[in-house]
PDB file of N, CA and C in Angstrom:
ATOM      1  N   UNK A   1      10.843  64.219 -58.378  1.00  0.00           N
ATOM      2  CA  UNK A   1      10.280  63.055 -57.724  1.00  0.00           C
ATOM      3  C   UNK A   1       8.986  62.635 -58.432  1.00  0.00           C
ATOM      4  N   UNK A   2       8.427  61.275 -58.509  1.00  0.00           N
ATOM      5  CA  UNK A   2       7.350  60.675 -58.886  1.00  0.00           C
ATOM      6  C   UNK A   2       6.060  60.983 -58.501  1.00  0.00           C
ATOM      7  N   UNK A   3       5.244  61.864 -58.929  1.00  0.00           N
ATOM      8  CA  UNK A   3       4.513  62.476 -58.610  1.00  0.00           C
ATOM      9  C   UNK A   3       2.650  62.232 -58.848  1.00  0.00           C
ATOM     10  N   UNK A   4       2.969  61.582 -60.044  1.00  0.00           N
ATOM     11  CA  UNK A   4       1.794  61.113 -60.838  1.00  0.00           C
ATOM     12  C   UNK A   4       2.079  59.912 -62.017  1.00  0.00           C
ATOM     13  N   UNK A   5       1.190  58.952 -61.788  1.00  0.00           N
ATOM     14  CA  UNK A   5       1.181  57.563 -62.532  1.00  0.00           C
ATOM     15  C   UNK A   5      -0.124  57.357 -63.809  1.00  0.00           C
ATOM     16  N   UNK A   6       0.869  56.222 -64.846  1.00  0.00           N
ATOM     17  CA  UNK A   6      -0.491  56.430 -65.351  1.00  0.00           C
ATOM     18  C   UNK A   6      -0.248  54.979 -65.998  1.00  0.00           C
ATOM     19  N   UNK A   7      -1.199  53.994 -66.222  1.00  0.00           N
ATOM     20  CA  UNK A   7      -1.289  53.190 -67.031  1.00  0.00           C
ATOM     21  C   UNK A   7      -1.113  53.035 -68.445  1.00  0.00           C
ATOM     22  N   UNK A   8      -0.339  52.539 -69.231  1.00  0.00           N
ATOM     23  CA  UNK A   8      -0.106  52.971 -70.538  1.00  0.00           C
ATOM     24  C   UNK A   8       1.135  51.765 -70.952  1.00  0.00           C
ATOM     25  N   UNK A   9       0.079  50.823 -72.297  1.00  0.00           N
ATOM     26  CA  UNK A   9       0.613  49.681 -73.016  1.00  0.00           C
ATOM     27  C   UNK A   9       1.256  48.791 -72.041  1.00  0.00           C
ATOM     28  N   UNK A  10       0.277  48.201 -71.159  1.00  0.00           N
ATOM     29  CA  UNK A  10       0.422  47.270 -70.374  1.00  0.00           C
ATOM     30  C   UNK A  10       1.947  47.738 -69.242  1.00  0.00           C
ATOM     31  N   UNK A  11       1.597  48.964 -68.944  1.00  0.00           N
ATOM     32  CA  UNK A  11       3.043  49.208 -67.978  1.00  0.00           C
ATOM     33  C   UNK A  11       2.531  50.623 -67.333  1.00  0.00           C
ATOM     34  N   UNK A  12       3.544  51.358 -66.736  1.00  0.00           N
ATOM     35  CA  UNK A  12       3.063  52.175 -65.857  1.00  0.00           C
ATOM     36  C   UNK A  12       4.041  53.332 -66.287  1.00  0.00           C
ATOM     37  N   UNK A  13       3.708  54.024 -66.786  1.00  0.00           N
ATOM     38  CA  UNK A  13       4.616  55.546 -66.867  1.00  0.00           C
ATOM     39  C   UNK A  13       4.472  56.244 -65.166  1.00  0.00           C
ATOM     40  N   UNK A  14       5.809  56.470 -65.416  1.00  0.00           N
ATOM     41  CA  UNK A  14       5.399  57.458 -64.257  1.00  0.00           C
ATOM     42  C   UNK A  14       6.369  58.839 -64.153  1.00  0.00           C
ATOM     43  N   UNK A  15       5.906  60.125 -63.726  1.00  0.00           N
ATOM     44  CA  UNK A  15       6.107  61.233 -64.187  1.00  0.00           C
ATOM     45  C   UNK A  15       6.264  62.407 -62.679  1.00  0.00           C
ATOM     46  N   UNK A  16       6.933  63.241 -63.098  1.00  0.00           N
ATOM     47  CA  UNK A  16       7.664  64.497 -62.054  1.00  0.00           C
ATOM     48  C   UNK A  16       7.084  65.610 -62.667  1.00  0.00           C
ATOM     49  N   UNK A  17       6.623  66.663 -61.368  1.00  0.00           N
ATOM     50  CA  UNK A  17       5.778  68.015 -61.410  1.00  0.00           C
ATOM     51  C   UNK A  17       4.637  67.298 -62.389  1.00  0.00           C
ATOM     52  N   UNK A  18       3.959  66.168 -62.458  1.00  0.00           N
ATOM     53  CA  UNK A  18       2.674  65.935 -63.064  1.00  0.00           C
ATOM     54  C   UNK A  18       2.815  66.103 -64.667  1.00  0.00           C
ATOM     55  N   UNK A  19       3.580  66.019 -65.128  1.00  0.00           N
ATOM     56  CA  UNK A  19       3.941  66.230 -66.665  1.00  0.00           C
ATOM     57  C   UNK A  19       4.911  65.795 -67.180  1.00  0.00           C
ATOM     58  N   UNK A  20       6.046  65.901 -66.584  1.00  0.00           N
ATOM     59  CA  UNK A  20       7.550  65.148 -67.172  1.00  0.00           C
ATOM     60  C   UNK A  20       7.587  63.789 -66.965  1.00  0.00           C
ATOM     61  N   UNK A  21       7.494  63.298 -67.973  1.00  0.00           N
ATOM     62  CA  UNK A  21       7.675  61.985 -67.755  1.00  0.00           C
ATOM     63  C   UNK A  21       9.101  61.067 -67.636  1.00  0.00           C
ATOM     64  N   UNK A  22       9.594  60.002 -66.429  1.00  0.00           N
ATOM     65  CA  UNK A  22      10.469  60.085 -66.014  1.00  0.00           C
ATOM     66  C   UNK A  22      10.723  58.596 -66.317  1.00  0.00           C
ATOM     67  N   UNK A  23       9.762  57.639 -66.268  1.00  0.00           N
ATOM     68  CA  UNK A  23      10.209  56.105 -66.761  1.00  0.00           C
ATOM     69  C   UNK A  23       8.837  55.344 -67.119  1.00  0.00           C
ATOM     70  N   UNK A  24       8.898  54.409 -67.537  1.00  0.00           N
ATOM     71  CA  UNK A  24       7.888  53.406 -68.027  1.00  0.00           C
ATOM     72  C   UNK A  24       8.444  52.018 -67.585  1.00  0.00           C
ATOM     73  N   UNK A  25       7.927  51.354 -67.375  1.00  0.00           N
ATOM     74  CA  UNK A  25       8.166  49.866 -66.455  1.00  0.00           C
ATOM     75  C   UNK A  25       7.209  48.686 -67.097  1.00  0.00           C
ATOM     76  N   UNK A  26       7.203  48.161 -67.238  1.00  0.00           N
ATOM     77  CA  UNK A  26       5.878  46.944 -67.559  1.00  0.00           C
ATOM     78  C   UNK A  26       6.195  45.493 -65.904  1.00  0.00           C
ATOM     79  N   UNK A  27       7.202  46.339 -65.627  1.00  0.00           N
ATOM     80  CA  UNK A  27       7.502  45.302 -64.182  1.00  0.00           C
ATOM     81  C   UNK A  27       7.849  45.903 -63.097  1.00  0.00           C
ATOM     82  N   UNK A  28       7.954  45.362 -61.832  1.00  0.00           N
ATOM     83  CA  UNK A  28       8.198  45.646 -60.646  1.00  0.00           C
ATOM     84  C   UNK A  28       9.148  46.456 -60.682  1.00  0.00           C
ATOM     85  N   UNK A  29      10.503  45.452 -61.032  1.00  0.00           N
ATOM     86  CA  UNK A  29      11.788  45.694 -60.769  1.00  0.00           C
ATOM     87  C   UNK A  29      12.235  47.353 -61.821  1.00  0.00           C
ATOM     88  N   UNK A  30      11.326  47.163 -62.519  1.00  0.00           N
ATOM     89  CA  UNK A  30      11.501  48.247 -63.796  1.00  0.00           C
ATOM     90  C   UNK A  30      11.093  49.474 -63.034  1.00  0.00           C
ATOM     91  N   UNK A  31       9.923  49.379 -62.692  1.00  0.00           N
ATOM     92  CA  UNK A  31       9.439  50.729 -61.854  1.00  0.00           C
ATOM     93  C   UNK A  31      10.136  51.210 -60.214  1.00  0.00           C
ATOM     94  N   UNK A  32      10.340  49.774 -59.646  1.00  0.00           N
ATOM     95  CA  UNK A  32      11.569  50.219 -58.287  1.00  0.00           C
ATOM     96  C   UNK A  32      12.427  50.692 -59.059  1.00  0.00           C
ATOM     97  N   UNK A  33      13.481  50.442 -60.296  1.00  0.00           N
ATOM     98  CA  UNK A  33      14.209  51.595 -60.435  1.00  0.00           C
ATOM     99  C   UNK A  33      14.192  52.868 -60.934  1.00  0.00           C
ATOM    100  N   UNK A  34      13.040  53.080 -61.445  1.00  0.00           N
ATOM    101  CA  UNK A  34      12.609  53.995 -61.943  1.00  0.00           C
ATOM    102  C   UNK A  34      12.591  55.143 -60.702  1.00  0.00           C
ATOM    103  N   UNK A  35      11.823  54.897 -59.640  1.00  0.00           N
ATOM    104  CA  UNK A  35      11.382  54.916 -57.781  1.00  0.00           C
ATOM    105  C   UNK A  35      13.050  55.669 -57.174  1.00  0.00           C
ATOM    106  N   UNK A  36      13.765  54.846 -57.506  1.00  0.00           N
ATOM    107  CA  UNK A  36      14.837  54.813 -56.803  1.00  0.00           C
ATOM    108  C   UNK A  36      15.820  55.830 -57.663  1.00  0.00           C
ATOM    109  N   UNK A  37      15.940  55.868 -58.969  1.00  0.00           N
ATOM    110  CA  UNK A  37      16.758  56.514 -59.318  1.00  0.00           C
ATOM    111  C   UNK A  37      16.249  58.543 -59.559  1.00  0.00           C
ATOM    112  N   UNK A  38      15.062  58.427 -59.516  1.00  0.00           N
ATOM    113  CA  UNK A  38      14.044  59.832 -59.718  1.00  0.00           C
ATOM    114  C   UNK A  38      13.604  60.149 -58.460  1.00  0.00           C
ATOM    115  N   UNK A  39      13.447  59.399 -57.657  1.00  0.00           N
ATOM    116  CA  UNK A  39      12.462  59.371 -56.206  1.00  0.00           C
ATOM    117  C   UNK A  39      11.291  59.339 -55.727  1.00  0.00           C
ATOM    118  N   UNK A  40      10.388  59.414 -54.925  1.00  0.00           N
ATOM    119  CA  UNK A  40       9.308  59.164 -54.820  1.00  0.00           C
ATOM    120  C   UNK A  40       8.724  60.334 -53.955  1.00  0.00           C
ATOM    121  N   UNK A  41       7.615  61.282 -54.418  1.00  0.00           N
ATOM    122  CA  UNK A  41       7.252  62.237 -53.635  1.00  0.00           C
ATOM    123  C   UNK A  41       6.373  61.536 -52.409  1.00  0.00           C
ATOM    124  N   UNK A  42       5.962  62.434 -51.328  1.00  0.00           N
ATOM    125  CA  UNK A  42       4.949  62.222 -50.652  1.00  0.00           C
ATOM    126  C   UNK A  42       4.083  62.071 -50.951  1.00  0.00           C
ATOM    127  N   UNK A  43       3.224  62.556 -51.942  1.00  0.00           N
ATOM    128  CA  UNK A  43       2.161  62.379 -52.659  1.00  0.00           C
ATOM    129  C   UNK A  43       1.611  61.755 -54.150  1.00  0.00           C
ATOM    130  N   UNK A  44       1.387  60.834 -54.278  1.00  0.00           N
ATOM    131  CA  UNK A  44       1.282  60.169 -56.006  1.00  0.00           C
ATOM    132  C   UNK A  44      -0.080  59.929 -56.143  1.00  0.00           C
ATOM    133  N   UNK A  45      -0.442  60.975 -56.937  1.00  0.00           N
ATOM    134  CA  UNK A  45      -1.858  61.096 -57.809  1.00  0.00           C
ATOM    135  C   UNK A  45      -1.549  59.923 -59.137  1.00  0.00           C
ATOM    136  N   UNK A  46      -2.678  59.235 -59.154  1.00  0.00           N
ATOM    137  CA  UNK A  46      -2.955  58.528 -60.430  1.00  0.00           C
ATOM    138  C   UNK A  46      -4.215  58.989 -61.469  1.00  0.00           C
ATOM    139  N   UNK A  47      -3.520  58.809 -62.477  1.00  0.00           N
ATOM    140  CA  UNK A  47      -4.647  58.677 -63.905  1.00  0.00           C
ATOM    141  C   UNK A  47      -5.825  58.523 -63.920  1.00  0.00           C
ATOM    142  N   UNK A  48      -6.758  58.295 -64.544  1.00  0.00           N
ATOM    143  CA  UNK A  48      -8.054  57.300 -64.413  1.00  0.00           C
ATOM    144  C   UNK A  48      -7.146  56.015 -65.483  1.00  0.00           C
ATOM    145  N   UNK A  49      -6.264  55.835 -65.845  1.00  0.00           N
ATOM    146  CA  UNK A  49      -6.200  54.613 -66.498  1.00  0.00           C
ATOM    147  C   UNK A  49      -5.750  53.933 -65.166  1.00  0.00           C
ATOM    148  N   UNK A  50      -5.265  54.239 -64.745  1.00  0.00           N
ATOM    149  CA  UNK A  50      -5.168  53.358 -63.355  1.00  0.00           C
ATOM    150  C   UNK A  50      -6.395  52.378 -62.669  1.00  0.00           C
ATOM    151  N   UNK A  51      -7.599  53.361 -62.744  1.00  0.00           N
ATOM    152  CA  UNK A  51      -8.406  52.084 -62.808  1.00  0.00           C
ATOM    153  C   UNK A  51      -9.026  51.077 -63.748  1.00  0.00           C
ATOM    154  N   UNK A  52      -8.804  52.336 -65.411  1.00  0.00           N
ATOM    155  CA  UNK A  52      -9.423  51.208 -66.329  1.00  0.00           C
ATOM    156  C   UNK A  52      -8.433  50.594 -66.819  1.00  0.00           C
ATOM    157  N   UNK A  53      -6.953  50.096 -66.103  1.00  0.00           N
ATOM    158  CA  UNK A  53      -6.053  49.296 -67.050  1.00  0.00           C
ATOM    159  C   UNK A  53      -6.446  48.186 -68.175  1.00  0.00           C
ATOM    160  N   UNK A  54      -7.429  47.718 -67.865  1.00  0.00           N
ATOM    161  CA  UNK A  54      -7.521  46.961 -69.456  1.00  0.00           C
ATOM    162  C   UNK A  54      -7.757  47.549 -70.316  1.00  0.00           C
ATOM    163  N   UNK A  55      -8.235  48.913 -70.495  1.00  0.00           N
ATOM    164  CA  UNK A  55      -8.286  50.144 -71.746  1.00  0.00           C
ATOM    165  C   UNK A  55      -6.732  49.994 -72.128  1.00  0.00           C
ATOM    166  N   UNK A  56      -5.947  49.667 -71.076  1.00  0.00           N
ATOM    167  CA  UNK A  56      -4.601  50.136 -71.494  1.00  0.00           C
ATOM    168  C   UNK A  56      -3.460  49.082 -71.617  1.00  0.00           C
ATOM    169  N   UNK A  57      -4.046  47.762 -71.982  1.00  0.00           N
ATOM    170  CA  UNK A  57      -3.164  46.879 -72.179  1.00  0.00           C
ATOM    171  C   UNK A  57      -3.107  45.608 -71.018  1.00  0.00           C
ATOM    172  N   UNK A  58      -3.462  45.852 -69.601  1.00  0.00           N
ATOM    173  CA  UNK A  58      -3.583  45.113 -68.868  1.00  0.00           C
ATOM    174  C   UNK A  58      -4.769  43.897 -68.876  1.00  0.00           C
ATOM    175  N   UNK A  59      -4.404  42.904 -68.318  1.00  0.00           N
ATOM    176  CA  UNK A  59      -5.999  41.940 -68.607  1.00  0.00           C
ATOM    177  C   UNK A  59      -7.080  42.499 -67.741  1.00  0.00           C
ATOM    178  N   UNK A  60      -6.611  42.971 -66.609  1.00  0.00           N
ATOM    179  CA  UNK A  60      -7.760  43.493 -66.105  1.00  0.00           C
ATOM    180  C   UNK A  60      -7.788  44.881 -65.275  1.00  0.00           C
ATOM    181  N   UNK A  61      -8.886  45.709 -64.881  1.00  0.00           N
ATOM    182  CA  UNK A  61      -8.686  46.719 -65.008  1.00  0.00           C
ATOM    183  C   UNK A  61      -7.999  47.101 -62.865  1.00  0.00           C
ATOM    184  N   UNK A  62      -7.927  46.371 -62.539  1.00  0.00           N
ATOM    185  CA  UNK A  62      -7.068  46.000 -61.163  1.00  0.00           C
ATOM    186  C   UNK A  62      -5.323  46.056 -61.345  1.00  0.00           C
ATOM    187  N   UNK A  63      -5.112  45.626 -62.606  1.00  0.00           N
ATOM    188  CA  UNK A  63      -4.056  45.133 -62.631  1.00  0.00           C
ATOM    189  C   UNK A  63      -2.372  45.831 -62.763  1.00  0.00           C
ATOM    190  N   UNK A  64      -2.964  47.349 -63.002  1.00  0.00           N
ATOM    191  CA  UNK A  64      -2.164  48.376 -62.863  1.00  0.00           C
ATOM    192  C   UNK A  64      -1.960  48.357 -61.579  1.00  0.00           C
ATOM    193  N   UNK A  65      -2.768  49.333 -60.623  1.00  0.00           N
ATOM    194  CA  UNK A  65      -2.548  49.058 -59.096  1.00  0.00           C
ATOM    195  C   UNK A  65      -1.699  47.530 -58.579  1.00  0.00           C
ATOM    196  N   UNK A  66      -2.153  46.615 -58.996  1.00  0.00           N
ATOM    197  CA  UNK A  66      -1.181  45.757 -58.588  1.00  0.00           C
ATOM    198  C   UNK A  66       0.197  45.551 -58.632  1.00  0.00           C
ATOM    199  N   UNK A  67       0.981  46.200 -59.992  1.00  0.00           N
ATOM    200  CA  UNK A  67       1.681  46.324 -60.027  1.00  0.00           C
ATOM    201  C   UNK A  67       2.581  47.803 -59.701  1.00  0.00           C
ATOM    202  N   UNK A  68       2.084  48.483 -59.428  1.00  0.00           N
ATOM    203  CA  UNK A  68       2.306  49.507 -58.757  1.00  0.00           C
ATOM    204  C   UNK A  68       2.158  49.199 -57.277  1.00  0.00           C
ATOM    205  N   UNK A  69       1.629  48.711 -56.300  1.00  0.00           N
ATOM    206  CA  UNK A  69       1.667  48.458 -55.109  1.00  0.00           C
ATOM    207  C   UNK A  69       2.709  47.294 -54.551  1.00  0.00           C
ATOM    208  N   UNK A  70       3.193  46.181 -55.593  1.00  0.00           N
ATOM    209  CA  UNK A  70       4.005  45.393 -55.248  1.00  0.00           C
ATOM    210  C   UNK A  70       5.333  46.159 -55.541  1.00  0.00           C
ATOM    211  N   UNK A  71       6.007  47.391 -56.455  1.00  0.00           N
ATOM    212  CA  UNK A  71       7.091  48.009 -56.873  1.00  0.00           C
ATOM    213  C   UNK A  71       7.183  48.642 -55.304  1.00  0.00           C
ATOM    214  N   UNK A  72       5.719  49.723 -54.701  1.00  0.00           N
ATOM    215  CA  UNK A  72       5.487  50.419 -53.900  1.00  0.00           C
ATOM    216  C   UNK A  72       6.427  49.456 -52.122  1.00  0.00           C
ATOM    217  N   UNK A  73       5.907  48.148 -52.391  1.00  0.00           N
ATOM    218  CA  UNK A  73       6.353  47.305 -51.009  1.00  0.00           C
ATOM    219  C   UNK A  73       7.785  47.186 -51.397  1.00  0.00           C
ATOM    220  N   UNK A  74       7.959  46.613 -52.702  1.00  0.00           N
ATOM    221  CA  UNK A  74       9.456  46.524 -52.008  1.00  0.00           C
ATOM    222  C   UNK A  74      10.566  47.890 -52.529  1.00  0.00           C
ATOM    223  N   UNK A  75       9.939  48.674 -53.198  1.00  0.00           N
ATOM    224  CA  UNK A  75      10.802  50.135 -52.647  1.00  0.00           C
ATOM    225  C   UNK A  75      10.592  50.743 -51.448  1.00  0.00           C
ATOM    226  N   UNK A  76       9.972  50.317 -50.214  1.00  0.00           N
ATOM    227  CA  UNK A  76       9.508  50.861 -49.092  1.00  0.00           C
ATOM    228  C   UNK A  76      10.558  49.737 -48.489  1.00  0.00           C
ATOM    229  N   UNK A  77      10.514  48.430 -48.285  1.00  0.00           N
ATOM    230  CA  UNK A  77      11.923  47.839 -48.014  1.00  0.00           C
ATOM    231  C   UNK A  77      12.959  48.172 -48.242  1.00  0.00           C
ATOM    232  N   UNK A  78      13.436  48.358 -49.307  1.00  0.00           N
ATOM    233  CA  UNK A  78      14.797  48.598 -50.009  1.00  0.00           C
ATOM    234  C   UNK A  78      15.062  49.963 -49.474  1.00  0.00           C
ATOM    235  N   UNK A  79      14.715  51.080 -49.472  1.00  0.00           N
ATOM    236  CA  UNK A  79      14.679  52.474 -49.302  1.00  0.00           C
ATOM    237  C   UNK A  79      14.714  52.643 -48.171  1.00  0.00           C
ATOM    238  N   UNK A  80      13.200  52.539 -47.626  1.00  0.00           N
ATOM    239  CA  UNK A  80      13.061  53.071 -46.030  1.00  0.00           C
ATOM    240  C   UNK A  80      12.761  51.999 -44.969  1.00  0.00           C
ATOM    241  N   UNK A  81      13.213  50.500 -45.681  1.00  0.00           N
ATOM    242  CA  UNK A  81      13.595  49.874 -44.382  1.00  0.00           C
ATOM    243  C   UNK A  81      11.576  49.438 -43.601  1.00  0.00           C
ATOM    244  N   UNK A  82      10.979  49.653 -44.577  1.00  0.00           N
ATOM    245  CA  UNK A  82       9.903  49.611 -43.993  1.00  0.00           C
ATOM    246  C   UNK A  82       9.178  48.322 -44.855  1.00  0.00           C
ATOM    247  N   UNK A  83       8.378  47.440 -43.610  1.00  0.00           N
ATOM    248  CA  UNK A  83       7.393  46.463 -44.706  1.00  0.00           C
ATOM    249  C   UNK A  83       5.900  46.510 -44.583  1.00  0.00           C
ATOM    250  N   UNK A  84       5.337  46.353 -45.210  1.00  0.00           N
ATOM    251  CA  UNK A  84       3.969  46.093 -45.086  1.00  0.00           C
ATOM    252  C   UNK A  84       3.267  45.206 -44.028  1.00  0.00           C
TER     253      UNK A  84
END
């Protein structure tokens, strides 16, 4: 399961037991399947590129989280039926 995220070339790796890395996304739909086909733990620790995404390709350094929180809403629809 998805355990830990990290910002990297304008997209979001994201990784199982904190080391294996399991998909890279530069979009929503890329990272819901990523979400959906690996799973999503209870708990998801992020990077520090997470906050400095423009170190990492993003225009600004918000802009990781954003796209990680809009994948986050609608895999919480799709999955567990739940909305924001």
């Amino acid at each position: 399961m998805i355990d830990f995220i990290a910002a990297h070339n304008g997209g979001i790796q994201m990784f199982a037991n904190g080391f294996n890395l399991k998909g890279w996304a530069k979009t929503v739909e890329g990272i819901v399947y990523t979400l959906k086909t690996v799973g999503l733990a209870n708990c998801v620790m992020g990077s520090s590129t997470m906050d400095f995404a423009s170190e990492e390709g993003f225009e600004n350094d918000g802009d990781a989280m954003k796209l990680w929180d809009a994948a986050i809403e609608i895999y919480n629809w799709e999955v567990n039926g739940v909305a924001d």
